[in-house]
C-alpha atoms as a PDB file:
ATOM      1  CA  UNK A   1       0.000   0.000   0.000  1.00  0.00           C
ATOM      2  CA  UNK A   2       1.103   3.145  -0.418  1.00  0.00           C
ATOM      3  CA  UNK A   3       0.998   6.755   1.056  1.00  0.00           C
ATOM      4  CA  UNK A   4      -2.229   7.715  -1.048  1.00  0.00           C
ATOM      5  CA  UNK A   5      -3.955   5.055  -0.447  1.00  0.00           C
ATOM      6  CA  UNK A   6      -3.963   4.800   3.245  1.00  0.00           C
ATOM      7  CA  UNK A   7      -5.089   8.416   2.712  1.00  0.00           C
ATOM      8  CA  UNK A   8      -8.136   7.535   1.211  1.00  0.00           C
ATOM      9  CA  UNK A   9      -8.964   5.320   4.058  1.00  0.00           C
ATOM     10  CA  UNK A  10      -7.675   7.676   6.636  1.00  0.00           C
ATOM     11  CA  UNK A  11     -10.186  10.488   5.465  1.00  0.00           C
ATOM     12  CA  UNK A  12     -13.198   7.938   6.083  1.00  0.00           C
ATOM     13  CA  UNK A  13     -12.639   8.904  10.091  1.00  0.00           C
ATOM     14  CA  UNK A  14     -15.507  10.973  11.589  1.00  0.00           C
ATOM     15  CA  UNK A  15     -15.372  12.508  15.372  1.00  0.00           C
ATOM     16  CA  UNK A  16     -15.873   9.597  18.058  1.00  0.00           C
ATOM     17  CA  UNK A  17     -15.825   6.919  15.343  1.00  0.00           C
ATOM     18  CA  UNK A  18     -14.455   3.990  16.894  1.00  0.00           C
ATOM     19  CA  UNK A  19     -15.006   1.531  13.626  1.00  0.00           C
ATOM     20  CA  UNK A  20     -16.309   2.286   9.951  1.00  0.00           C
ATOM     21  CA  UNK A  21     -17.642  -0.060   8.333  1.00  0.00           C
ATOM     22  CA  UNK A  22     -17.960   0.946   3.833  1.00  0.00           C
ATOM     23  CA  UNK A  23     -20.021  -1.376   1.025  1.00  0.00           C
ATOM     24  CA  UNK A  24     -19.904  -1.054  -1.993  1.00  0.00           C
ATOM     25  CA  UNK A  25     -21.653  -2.375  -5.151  1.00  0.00           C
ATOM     26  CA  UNK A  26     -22.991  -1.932  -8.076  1.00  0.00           C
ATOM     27  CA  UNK A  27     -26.393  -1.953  -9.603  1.00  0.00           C
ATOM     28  CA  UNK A  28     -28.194  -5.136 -10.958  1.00  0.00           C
ATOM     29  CA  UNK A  29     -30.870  -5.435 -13.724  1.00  0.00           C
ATOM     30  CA  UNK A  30     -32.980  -8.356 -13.051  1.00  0.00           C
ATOM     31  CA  UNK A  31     -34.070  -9.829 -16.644  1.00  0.00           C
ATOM     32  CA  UNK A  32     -37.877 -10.513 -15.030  1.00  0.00           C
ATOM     33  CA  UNK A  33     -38.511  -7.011 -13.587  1.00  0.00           C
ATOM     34  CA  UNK A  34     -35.947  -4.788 -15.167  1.00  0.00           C
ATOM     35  CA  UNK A  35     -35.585  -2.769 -12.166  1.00  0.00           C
ATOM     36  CA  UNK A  36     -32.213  -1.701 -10.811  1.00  0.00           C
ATOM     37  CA  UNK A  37     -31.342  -3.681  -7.761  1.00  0.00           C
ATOM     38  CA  UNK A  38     -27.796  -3.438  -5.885  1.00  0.00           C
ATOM     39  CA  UNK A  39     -25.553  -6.617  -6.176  1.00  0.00           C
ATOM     40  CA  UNK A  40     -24.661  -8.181  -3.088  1.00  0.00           C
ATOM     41  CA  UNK A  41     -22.174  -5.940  -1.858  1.00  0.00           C
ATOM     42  CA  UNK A  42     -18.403  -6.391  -3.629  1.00  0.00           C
ATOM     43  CA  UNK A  43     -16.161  -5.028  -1.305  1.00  0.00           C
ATOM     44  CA  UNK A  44     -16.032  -4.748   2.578  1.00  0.00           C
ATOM     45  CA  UNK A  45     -13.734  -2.523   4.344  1.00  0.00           C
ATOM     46  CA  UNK A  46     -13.652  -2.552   7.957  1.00  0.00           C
ATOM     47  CA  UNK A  47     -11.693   0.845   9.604  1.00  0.00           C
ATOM     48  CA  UNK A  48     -10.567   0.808  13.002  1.00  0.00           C
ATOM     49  CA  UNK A  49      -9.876   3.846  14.621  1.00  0.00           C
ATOM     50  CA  UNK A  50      -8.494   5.284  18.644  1.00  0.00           C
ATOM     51  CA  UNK A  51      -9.945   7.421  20.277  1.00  0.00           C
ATOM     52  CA  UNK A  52      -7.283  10.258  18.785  1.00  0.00           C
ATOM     53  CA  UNK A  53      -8.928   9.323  15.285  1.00  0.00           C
ATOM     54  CA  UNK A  54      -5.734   7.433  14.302  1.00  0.00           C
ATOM     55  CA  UNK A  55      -6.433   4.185  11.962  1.00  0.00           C
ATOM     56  CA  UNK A  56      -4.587   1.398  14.063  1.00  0.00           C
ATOM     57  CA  UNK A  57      -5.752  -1.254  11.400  1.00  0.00           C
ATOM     58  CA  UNK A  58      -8.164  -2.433   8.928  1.00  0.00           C
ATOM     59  CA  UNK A  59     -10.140  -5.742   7.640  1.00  0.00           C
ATOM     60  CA  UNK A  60     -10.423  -5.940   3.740  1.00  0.00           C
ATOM     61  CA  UNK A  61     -12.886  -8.227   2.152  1.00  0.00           C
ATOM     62  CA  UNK A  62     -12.582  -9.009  -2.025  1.00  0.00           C
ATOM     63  CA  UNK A  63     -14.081 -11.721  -4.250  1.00  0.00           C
ATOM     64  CA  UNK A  64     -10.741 -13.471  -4.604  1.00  0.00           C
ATOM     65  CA  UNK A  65      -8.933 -12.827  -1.119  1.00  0.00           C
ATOM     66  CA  UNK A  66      -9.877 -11.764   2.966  1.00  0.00           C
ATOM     67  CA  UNK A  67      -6.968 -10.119   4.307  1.00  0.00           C
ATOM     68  CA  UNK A  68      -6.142  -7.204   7.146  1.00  0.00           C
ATOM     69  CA  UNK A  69      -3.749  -4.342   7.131  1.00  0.00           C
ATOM     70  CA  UNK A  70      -1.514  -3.294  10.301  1.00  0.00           C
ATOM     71  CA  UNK A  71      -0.606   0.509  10.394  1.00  0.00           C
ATOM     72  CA  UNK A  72       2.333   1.322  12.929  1.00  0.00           C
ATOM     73  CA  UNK A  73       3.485   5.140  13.769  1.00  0.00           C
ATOM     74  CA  UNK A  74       6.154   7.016  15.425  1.00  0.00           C
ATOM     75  CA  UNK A  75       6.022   8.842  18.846  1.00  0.00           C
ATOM     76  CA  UNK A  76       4.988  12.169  16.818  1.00  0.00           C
ATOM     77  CA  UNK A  77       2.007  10.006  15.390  1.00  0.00           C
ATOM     78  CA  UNK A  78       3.297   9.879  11.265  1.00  0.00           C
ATOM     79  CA  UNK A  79       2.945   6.997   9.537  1.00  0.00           C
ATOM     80  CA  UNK A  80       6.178   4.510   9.351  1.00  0.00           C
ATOM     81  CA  UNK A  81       4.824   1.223   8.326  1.00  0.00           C
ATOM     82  CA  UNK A  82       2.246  -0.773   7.338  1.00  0.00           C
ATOM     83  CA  UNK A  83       1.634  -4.245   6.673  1.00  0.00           C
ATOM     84  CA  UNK A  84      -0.667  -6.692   5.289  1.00  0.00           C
ATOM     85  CA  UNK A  85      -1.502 -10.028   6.362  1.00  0.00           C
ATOM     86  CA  UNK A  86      -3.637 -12.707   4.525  1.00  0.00           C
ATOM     87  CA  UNK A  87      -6.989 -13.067   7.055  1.00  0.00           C
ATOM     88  CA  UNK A  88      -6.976 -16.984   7.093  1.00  0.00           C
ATOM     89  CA  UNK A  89      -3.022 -17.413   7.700  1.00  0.00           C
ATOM     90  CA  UNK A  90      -1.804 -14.412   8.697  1.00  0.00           C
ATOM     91  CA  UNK A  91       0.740 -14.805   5.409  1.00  0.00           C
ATOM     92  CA  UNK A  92       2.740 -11.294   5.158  1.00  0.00           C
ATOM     93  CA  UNK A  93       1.523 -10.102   1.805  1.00  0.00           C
ATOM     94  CA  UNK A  94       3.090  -6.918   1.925  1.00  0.00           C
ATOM     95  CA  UNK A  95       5.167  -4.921   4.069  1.00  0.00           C
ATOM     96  CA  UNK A  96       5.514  -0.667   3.159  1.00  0.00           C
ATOM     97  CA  UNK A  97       8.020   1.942   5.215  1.00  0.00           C
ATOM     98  CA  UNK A  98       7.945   5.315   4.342  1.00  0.00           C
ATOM     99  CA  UNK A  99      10.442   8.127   5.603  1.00  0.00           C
ATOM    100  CA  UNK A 100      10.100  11.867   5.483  1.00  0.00           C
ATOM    101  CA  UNK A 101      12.259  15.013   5.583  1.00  0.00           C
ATOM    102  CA  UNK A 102      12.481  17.606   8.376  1.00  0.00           C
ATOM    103  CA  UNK A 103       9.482  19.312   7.169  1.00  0.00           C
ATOM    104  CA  UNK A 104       7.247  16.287   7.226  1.00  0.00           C
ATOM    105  CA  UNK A 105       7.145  15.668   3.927  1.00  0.00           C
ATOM    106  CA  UNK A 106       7.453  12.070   2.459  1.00  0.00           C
ATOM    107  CA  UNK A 107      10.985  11.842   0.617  1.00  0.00           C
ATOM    108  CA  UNK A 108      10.872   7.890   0.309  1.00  0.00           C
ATOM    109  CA  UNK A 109       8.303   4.959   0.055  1.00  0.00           C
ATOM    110  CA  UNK A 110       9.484   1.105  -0.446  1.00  0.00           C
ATOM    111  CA  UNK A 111       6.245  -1.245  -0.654  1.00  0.00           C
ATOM    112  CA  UNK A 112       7.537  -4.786  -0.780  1.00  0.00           C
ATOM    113  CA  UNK A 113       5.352  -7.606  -1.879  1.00  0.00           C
ATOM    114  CA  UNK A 114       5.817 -11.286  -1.009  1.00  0.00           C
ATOM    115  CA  UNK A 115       4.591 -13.855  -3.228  1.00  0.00           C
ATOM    116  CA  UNK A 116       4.312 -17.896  -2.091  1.00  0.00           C
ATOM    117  CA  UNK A 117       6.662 -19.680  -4.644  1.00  0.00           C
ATOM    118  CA  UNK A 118       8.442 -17.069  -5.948  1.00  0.00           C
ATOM    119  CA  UNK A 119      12.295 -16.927  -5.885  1.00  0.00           C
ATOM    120  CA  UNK A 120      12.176 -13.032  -4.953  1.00  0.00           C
ATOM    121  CA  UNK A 121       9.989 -10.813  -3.694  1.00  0.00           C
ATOM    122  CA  UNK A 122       8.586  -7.621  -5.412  1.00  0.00           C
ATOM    123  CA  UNK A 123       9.782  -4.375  -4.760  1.00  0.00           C
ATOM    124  CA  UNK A 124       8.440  -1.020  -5.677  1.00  0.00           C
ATOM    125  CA  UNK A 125      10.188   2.149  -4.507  1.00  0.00           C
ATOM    126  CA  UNK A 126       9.273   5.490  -4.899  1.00  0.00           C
ATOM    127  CA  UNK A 127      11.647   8.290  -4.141  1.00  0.00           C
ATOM    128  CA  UNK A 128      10.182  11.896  -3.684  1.00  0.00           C
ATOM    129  CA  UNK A 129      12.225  15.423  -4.146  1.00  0.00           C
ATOM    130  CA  UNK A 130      10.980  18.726  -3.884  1.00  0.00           C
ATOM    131  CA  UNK A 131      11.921  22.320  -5.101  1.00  0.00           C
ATOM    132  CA  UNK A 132      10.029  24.977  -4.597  1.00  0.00           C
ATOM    133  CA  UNK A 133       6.354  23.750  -5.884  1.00  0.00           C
ATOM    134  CA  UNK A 134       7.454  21.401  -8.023  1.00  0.00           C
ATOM    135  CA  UNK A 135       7.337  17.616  -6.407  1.00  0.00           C
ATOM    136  CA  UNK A 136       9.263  14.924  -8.509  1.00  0.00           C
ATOM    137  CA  UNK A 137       8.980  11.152  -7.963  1.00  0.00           C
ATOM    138  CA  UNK A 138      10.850   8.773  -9.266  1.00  0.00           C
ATOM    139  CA  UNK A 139       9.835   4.878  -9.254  1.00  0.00           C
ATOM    140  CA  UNK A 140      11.585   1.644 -10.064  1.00  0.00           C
ATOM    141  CA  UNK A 141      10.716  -2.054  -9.348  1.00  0.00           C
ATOM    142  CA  UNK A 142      13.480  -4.523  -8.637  1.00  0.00           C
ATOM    143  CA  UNK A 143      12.288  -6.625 -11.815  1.00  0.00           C
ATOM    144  CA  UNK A 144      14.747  -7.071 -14.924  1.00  0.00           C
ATOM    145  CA  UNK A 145      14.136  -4.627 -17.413  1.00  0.00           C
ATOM    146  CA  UNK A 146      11.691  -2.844 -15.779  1.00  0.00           C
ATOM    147  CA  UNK A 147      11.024   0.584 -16.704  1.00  0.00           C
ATOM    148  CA  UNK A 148      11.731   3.649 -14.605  1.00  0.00           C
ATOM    149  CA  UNK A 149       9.317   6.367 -14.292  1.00  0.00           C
ATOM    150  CA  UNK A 150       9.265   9.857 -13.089  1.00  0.00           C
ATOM    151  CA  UNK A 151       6.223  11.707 -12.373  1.00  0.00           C
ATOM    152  CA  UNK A 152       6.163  15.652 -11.862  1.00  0.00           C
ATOM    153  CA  UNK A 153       3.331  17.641  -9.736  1.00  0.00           C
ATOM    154  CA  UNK A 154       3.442  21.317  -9.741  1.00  0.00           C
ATOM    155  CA  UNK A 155       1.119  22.904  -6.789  1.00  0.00           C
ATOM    156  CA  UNK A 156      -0.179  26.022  -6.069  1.00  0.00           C
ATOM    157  CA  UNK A 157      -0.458  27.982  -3.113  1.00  0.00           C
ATOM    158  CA  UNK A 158      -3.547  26.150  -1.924  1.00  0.00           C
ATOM    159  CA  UNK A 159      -1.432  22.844  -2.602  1.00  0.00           C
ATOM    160  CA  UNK A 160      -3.521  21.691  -5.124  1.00  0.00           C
ATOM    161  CA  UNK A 161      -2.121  20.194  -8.457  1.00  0.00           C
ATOM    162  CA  UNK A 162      -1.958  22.355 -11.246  1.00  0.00           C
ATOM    163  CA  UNK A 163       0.042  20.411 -13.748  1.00  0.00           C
ATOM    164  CA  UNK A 164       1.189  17.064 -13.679  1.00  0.00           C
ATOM    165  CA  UNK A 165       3.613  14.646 -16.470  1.00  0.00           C
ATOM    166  CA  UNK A 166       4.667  11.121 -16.594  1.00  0.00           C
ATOM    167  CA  UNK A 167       7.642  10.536 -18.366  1.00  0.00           C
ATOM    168  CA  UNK A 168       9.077   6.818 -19.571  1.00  0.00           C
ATOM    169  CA  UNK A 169      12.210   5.618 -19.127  1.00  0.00           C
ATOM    170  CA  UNK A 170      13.689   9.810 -19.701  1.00  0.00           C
ATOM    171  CA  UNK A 171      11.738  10.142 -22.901  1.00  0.00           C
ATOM    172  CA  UNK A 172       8.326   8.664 -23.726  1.00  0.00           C
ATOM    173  CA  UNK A 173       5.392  10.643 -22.423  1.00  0.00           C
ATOM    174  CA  UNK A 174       2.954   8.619 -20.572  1.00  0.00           C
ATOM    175  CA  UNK A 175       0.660  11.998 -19.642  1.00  0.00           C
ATOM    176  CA  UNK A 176       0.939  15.860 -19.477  1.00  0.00           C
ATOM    177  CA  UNK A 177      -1.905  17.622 -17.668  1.00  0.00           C
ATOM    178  CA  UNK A 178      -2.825  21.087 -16.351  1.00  0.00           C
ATOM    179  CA  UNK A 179      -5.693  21.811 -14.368  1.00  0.00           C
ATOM    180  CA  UNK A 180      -7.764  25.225 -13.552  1.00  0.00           C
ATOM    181  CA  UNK A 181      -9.717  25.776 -10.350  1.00  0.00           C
ATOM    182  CA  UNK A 182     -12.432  27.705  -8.997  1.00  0.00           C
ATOM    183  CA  UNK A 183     -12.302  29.485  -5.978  1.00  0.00           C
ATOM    184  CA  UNK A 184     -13.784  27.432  -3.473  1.00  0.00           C
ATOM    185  CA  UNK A 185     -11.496  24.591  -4.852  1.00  0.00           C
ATOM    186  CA  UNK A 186     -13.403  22.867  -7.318  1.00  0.00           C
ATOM    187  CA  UNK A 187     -11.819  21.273 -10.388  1.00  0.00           C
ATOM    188  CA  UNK A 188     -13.205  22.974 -13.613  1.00  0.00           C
ATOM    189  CA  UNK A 189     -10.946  21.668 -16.301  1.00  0.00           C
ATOM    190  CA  UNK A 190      -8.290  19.183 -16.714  1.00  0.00           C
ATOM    191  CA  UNK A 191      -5.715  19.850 -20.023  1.00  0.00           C
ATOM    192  CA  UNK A 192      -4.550  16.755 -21.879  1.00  0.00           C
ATOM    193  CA  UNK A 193      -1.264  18.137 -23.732  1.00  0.00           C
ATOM    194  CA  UNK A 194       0.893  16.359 -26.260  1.00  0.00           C
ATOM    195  CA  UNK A 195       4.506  16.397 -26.155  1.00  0.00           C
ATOM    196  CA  UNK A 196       5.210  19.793 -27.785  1.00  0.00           C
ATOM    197  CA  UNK A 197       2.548  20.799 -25.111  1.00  0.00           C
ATOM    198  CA  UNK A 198      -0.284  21.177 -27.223  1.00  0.00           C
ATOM    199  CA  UNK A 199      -3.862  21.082 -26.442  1.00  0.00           C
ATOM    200  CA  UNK A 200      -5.201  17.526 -26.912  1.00  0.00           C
ATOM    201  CA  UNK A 201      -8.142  17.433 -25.183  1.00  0.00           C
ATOM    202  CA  UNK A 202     -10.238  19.357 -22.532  1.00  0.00           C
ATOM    203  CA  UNK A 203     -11.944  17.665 -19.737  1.00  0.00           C
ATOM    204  CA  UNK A 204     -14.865  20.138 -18.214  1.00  0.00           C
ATOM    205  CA  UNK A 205     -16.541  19.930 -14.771  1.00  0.00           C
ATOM    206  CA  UNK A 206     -19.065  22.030 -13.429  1.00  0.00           C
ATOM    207  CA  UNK A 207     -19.805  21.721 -10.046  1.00  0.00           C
ATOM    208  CA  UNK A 208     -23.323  22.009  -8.868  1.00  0.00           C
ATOM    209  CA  UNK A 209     -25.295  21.701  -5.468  1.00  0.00           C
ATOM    210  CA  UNK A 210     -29.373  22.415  -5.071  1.00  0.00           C
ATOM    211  CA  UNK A 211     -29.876  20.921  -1.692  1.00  0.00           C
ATOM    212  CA  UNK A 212     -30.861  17.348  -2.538  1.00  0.00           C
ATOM    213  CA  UNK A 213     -27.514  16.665  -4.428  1.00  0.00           C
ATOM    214  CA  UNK A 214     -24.591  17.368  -5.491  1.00  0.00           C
ATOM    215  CA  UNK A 215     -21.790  16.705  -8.475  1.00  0.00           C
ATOM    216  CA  UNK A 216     -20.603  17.817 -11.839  1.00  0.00           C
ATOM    217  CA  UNK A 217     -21.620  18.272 -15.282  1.00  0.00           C
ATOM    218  CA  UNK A 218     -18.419  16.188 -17.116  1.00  0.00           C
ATOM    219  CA  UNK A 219     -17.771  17.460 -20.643  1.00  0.00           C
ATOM    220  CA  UNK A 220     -15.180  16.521 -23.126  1.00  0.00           C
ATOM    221  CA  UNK A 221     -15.067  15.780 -26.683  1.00  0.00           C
ATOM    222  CA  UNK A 222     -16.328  12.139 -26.745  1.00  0.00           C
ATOM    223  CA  UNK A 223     -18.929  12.425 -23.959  1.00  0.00           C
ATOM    224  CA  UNK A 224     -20.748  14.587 -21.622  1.00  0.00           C
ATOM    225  CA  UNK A 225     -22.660  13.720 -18.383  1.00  0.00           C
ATOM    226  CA  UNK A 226     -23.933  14.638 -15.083  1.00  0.00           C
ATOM    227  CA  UNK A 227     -22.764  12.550 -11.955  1.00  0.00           C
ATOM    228  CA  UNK A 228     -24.718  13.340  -8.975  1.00  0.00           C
ATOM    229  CA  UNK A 229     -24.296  12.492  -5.622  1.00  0.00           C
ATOM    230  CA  UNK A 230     -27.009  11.609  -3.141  1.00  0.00           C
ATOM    231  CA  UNK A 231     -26.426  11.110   0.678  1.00  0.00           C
ATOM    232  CA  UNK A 232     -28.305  10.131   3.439  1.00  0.00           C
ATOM    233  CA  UNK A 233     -27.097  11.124   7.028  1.00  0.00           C
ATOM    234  CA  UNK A 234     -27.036   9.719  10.648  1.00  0.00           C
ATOM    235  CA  UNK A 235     -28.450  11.494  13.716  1.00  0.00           C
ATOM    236  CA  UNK A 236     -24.537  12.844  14.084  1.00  0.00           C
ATOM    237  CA  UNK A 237     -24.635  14.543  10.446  1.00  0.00           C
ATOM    238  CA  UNK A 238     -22.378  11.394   8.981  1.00  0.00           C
ATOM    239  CA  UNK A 239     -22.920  10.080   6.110  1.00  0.00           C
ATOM    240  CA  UNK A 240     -24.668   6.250   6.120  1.00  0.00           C
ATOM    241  CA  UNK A 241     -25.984   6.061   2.428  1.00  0.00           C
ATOM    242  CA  UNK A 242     -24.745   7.100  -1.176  1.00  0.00           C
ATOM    243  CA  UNK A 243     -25.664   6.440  -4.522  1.00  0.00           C
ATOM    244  CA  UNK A 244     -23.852   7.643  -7.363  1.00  0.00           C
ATOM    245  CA  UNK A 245     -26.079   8.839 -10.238  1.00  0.00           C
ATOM    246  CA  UNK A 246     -24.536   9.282 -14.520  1.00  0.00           C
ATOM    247  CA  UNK A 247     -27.918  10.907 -16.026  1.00  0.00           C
ATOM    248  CA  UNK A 248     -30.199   9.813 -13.585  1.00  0.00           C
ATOM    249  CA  UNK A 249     -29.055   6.658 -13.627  1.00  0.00           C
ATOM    250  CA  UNK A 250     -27.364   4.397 -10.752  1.00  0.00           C
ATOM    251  CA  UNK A 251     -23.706   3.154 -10.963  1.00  0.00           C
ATOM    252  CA  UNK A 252     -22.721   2.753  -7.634  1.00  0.00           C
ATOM    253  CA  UNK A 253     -24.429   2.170  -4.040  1.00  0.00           C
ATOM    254  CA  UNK A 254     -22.020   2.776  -0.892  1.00  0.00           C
ATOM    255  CA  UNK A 255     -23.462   2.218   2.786  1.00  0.00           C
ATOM    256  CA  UNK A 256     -21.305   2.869   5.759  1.00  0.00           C
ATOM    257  CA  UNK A 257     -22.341   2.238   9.404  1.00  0.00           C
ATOM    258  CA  UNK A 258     -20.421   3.874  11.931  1.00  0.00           C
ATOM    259  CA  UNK A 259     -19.935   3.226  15.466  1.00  0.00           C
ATOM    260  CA  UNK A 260     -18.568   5.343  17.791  1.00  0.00           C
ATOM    261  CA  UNK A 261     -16.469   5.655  21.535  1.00  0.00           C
END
């Protein structure tokens, strides 16, 4: 796992929450009735959280595989480790360290994964470096051949990313993209350039909320629709219930249940 993903799971926490619980699935079309029904539910997350809001560890559930994921910290509380464990055998799956400079940020991330009959284990490592607003990461595996890739983020004040490029091996471009903001934060557009950074293609969003939902009108030159977002809330204000709406209709159903200290 790496550092962005055990952010996505880490911004789950709400005040108090001892344990989140998150479902997903997707909608079903019954051949009989032709009404949209959720699936059983796909994935199954289980967050556990102390009382400081910190996630200690988590339980994973996924058609193919049950497993659980260990986070460990330092005595200033910032993420050092974290591994995964198969549920049924505790089997390490995956072990990731990450290190930071004097200003907190991360400067290096090593996820190592272990795999049963395999002469060597995997290893991805990520190395970060940072001048001014410009953040530059450079990845390699430890597999023959491999290619090496370095990714560049330029942020603004607000830290968000306005421009971002992937570039192969020193020379093939694997994406070049700017974004524009508004004021309150919202992506508007999102730049595909080409190597000679020319306009390829625009991306448009166009953020909306009238009090029963909210989301974006998406607009590029294949496609355009509107993806609404509909929540239902706990007596704490927490969300419990979301469906995820492309023109009215459903592509995704999330439920969370959330209990607290």
């Amino acid at each position: 796992m790496f550092l962005y993903e055990f952010e996505n799971y880490r911004s789950e926490y709400e005040k108090g929450a001892r344990k989140i619980s998150l479902r997903s699935s997707r909608p079903n079309r019954p051949e009989q009735s032709g009404v949209l029904q959720p699936e059983p539910f796909q994935d199954k997350d289980d967050l556990f959280f102390n009382r400081k809001g910190l996630l200690l560890h988590s339980v994973h559930k996924r058609k193919n595989k049950n497993y659980k994921m260990i986070y460990g910290y330092n005595h200033r509380e910032i993420l050092v480790r974290i591994m995964s464990l198969l549920s049924e055998t505790n089997t390490l799956q995956s072990l990731s360290e990450f290190e930071y400079d004097e200003k907190g940020r991360l400067v290096k991330e090593v996820v190592r994964s272990f795999h049963f009959g395999s002469e060597s284990d995997f290893i991805t490592e990520n190395i970060h470096n940072y001048e001014g607003n410009t953040e530059t990461v450079f990845i390699t595996t430890n597999l023959e051949d491999a290619d090496e890739c370095k990714i560049y983020t330029v942020y603004d004040r607000k830290q968000q990313v306005i421009e971002e490029k992937a570039i192969l091996n020193e020379v093939e471009l694997v994406w070049w993209l700017k974004n524009e903001y508004d004021k309150d934060g919202n992506l508007l557009k999102e730049i595909s350039l080409d190597e000679n950074g020319e306009t390829e293609g625009i991306d448009e969003y166009t953020p909306f909320d009238n009090g029963l939902s909210s989301g974006y009108h998406y607009k590029s030159e294949e496609t355009s629709y509107q993806r609404e977002y509909f929540f239902k809330y706990n007596e704490r204000g927490h969300w419990i219930h979301q469906v995820t709406k492309d023109d009215g209709e459903s592509k995704y159903f999330f439920d969370r249940t959330i209990e607290y200290y």
